[in-house]
N, C-alpha and C. Protein backbone atom coordinates (compact mmCIF):
# COMPACT_ATOMS: atom_id res chain seq x y z
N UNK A 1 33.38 12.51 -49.73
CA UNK A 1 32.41 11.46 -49.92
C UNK A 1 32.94 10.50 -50.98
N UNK A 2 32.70 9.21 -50.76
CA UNK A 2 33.01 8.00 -51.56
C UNK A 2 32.05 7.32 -52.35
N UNK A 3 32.61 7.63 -53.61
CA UNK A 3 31.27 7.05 -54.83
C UNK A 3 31.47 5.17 -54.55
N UNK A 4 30.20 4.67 -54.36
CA UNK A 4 30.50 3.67 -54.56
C UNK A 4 29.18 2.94 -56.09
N UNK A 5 30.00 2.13 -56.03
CA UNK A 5 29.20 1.79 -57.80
C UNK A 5 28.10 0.07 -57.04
N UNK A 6 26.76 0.60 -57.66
CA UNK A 6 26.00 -0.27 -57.20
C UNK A 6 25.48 -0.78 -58.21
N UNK A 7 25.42 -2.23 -58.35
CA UNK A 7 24.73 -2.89 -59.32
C UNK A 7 23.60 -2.67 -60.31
N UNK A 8 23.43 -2.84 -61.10
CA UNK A 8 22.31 -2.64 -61.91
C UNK A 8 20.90 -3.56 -61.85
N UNK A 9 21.36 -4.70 -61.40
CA UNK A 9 20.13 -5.70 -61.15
C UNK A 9 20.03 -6.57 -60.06
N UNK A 10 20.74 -5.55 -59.23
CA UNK A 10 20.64 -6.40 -57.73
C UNK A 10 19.71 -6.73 -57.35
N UNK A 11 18.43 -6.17 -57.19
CA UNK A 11 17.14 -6.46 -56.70
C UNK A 11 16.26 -7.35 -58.05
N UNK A 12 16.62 -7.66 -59.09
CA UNK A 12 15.61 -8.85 -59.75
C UNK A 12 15.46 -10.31 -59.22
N UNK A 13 14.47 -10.99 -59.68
CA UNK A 13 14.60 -12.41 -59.40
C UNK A 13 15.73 -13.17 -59.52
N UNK A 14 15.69 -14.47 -58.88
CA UNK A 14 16.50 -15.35 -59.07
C UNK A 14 16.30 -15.74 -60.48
N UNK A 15 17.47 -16.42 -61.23
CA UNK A 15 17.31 -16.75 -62.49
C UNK A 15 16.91 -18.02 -62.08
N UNK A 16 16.29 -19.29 -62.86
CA UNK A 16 16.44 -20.57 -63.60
C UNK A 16 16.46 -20.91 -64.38
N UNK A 17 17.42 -21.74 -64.82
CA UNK A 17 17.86 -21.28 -66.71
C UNK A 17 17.52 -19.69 -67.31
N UNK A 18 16.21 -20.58 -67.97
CA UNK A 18 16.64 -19.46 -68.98
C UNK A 18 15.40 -18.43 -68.08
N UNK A 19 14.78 -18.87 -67.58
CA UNK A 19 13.43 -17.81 -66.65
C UNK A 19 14.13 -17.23 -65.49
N UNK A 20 13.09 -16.32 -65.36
CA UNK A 20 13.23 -15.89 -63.71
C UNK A 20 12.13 -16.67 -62.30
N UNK A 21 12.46 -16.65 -61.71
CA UNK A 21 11.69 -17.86 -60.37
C UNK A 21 10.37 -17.46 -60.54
N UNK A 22 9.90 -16.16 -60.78
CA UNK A 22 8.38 -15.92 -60.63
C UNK A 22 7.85 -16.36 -61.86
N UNK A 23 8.42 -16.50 -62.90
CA UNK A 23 8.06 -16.96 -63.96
C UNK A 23 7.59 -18.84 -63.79
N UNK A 24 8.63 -19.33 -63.43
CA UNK A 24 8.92 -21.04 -63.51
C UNK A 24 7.67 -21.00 -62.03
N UNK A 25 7.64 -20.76 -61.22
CA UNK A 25 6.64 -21.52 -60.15
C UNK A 25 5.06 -21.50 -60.57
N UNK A 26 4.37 -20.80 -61.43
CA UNK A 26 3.29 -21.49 -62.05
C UNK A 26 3.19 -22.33 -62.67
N UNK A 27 4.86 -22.13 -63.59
CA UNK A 27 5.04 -23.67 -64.35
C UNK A 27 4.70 -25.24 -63.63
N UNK A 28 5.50 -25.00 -62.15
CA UNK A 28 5.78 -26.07 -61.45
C UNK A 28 4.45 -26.39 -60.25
N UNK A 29 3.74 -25.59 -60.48
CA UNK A 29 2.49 -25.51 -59.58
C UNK A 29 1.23 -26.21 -60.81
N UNK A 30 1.57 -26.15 -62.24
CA UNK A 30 1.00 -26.58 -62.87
C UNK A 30 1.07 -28.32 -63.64
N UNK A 31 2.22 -27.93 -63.31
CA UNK A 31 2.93 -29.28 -63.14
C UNK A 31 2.50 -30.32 -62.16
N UNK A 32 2.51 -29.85 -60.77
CA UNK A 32 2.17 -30.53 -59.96
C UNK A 32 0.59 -31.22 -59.55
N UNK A 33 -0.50 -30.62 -60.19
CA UNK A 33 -1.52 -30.19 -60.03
C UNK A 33 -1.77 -31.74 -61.60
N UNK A 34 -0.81 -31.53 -62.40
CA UNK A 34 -1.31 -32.06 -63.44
C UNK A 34 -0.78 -33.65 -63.20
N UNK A 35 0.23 -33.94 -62.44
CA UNK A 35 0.98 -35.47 -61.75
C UNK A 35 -0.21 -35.68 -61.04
N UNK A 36 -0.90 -34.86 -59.68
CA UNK A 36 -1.66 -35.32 -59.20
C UNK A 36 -3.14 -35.83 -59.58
N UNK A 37 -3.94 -35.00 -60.36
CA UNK A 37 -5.13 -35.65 -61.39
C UNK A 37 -4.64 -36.30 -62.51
N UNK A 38 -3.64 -36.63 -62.65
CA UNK A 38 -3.05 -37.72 -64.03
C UNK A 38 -3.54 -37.25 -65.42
N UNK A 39 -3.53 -35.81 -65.52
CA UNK A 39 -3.91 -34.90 -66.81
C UNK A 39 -2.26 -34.23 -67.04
N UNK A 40 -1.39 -34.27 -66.85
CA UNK A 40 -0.07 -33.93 -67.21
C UNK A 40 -0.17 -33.86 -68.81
N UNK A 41 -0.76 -34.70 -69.59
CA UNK A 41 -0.66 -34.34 -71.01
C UNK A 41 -1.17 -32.75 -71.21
N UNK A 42 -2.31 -32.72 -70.48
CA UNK A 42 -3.00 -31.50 -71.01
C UNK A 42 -2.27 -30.43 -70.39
N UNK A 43 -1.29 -30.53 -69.43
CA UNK A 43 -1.20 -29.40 -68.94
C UNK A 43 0.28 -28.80 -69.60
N UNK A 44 0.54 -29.51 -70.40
CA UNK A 44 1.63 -28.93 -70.94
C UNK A 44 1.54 -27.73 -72.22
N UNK A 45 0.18 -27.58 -72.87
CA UNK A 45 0.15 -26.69 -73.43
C UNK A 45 -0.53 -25.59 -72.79
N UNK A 46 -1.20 -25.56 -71.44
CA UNK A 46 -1.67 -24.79 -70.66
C UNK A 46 0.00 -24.53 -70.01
N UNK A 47 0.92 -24.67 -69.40
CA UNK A 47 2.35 -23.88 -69.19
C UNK A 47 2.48 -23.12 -70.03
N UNK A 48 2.45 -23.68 -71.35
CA UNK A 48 3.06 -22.81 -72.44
C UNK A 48 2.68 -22.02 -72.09
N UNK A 49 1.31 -21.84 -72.67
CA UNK A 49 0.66 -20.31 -72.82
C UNK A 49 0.68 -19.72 -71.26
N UNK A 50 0.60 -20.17 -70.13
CA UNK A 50 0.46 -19.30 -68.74
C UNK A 50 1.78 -18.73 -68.98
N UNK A 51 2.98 -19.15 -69.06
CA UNK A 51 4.03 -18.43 -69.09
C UNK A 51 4.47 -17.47 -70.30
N UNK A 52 3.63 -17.44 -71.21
CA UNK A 52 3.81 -16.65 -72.36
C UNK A 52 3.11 -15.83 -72.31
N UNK A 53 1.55 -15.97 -71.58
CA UNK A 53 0.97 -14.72 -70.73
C UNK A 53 1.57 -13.81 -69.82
N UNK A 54 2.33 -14.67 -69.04
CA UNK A 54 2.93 -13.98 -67.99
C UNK A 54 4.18 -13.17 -68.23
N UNK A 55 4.95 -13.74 -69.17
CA UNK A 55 5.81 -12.60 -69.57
C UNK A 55 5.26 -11.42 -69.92
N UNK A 56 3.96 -12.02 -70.93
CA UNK A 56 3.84 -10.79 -71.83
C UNK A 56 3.55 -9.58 -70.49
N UNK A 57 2.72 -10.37 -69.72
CA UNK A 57 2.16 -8.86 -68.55
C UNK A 57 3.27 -8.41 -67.96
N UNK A 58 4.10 -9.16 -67.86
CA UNK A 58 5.70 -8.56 -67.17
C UNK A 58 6.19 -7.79 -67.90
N UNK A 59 6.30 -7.46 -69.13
CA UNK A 59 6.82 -7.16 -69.87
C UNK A 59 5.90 -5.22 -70.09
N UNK A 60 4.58 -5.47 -69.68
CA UNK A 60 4.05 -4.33 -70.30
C UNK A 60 4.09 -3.58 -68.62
N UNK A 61 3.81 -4.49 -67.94
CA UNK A 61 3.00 -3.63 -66.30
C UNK A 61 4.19 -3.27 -65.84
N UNK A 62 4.37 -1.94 -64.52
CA UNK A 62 5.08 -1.60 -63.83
C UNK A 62 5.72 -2.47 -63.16
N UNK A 63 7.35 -2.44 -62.36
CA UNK A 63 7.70 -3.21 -61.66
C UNK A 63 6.60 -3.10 -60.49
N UNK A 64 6.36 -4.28 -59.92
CA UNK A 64 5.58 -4.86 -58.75
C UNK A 64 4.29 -4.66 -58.96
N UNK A 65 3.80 -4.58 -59.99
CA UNK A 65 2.35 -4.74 -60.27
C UNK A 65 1.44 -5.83 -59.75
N UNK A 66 2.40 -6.64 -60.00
CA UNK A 66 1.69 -8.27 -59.26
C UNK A 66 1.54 -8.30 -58.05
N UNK A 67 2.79 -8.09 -57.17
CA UNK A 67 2.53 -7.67 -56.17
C UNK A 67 1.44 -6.61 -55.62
N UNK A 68 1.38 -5.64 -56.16
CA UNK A 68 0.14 -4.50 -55.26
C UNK A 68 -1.40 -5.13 -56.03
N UNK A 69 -1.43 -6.51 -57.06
CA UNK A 69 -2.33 -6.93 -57.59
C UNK A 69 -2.68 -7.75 -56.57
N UNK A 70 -1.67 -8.89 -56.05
CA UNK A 70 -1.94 -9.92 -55.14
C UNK A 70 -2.67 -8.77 -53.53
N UNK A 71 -1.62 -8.25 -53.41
CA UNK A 71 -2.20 -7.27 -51.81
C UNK A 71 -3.28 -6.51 -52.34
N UNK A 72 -3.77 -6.09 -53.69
CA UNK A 72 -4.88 -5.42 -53.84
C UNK A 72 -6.23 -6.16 -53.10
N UNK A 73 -6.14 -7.75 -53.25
CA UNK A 73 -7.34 -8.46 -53.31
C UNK A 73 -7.09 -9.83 -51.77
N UNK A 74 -6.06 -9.08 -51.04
CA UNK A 74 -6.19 -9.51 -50.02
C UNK A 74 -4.89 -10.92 -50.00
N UNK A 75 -4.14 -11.35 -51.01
CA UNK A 75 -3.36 -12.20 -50.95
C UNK A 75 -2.35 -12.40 -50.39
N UNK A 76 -1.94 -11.47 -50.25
CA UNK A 76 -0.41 -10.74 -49.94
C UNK A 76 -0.36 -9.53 -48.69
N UNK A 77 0.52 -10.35 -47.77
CA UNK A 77 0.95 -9.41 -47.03
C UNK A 77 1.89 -8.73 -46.40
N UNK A 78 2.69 -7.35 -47.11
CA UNK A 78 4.06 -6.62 -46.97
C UNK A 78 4.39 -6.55 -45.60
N UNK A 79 5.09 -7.56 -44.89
CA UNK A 79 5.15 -7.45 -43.81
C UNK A 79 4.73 -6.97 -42.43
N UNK A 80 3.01 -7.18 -42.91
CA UNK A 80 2.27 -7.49 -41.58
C UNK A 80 1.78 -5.56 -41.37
N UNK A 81 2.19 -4.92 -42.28
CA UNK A 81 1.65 -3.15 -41.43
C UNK A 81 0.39 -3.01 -41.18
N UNK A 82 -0.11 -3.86 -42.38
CA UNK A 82 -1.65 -3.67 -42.58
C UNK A 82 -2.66 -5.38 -42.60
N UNK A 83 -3.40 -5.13 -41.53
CA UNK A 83 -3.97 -6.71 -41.44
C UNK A 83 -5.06 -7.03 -42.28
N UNK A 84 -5.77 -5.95 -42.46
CA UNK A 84 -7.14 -6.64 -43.84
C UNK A 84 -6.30 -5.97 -44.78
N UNK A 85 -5.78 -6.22 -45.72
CA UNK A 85 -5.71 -6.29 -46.93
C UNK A 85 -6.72 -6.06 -47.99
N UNK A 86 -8.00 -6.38 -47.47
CA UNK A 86 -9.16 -6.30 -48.39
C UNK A 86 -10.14 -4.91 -48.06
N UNK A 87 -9.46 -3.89 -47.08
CA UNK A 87 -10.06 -2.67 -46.59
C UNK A 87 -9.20 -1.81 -47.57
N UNK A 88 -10.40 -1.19 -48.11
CA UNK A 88 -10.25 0.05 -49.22
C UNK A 88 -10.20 1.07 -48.47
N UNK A 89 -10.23 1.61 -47.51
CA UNK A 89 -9.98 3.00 -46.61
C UNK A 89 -9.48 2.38 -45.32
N UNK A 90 -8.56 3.66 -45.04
CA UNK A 90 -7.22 3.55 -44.25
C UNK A 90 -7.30 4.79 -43.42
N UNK A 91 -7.58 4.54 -41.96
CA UNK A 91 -7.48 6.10 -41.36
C UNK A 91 -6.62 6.09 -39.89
N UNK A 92 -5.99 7.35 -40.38
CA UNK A 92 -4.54 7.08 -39.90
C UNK A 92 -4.36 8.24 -38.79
């Protein structure tokens, strides 16, 4: 058998600069939101803090927390196995 050596962070996000992608797209969703009602001033200290929130929860919660948070409440769906998302019992 042949050891082969597998990366250490193959499966994380894409970087941008200095963030990772899941980090920067609330930025840029907040951004966008703030060009379109012409409040862009205000929304720049609301980034701050969303992304300084958001690390912090990244930082404490399990990997994919967000994820089984988003599919907890029906947002998200792991490739289609399960169609309500919002059904708390599963019988199989």
């Amino acid at each position: 058998m042949k050891y082969v050596k597998v990366p250490k962070h193959i499966d994380d996000p894409m970087q941008f600069a200095f963030w990772e992608i899941d980090e920067v797209i609330p930025v840029m969703a907040l951004l966008f939101l703030g060009i379109l009602t012409g409040t862009l001033t205000y929304m720049w200290p609301l980034m701050y803090v969303v992304i300084k929130v958001y690390q912090r929860y990244k930082t404490t919660a399990r990997r994919g927390a967000l994820l089984h948070f988003l599919y907890f409440y029906g947002l998200y769906d792991p490739g289609g196995r399960n169609k309500n998302g919002a059904a708390r019992l599963f019988v199989g």
